[in-house]
Protein backbone atom coordinates (compact mmCIF):
# COMPACT_ATOMS: atom_id res chain seq x y z
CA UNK A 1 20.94 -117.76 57.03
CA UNK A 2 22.56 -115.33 59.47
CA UNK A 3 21.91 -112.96 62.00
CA UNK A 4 23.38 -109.43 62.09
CA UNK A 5 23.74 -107.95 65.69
CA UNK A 6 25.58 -104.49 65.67
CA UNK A 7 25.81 -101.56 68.02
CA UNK A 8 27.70 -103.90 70.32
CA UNK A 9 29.65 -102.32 73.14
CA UNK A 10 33.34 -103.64 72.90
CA UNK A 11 34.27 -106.30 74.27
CA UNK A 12 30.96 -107.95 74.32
CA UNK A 13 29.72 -111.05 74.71
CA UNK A 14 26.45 -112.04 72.78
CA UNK A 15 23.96 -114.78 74.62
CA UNK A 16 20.79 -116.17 72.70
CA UNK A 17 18.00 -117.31 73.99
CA UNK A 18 14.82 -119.49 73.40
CA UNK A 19 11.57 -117.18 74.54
CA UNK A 20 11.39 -120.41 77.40
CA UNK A 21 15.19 -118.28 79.06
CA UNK A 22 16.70 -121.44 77.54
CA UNK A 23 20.20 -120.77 76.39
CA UNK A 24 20.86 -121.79 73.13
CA UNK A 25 23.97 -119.67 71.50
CA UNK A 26 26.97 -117.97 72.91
CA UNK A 27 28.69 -115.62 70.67
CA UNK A 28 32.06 -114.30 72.27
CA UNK A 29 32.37 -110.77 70.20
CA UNK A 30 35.64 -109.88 72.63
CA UNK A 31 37.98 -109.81 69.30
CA UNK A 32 34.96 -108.96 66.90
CA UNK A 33 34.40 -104.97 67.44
CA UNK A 34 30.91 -103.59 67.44
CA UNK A 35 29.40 -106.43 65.39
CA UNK A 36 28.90 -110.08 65.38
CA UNK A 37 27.39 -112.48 62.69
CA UNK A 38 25.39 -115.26 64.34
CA UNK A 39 24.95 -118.13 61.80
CA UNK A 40 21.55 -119.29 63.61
CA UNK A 41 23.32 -122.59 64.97
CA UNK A 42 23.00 -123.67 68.48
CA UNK A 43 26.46 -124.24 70.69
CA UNK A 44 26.41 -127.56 69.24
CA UNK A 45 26.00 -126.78 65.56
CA UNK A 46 22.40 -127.38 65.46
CA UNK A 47 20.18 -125.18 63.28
CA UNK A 48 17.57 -123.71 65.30
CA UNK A 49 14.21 -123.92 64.03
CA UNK A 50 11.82 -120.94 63.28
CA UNK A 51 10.76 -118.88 67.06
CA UNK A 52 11.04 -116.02 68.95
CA UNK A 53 14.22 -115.52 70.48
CA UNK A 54 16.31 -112.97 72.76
CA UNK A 55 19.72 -111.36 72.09
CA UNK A 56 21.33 -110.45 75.40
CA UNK A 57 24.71 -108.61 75.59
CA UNK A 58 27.04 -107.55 77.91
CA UNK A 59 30.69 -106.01 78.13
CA UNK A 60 33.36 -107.40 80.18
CA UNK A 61 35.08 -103.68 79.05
CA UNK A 62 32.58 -101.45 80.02
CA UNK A 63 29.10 -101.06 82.12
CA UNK A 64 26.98 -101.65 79.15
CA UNK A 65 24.42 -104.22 78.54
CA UNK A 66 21.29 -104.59 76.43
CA UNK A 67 18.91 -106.98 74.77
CA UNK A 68 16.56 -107.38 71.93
CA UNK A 69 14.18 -109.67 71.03
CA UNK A 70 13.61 -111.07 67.26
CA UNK A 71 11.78 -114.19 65.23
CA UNK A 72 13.71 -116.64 63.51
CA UNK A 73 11.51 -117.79 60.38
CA UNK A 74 12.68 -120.68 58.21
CA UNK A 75 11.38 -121.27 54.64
């Protein structure tokens, strides 16, 4: 399972977190363009289990920030 997250400003960097603000993921999309592929790990290679959780992202390159929330399900 993996996550799609495009429309990225460049340079971004892509933080996920648990609905709790607990930070889970950091995806460093600095090389990647305007898309990364998250592979719905944590930082420590965990697979996360099913939730809601929040995409926040923000550009060391320009002003530009956003975030988006989505649910994880696992079958």
């Amino acid at each position: 399972m993996h996550v799609t997250i495009t429309e990225l400003a460049g340079g971004s960097t892509v933080k996920i977190f648990t609905a709790a603000g607990r930070l889970v993921a950091t995806i460093d999309g600095s090389k990647l363009g305007s898309t990364v592929v998250w592979n719905c790990r944590d930082d420590n290679g965990k697979l996360l289990a099913s939730g809601v959780y929040i995409a926040a992202e923000a550009s060391s390159v320009t002003s530009e920030y956003g975030q988006t929330k989505f649910v994880l399900i696992r079958k």
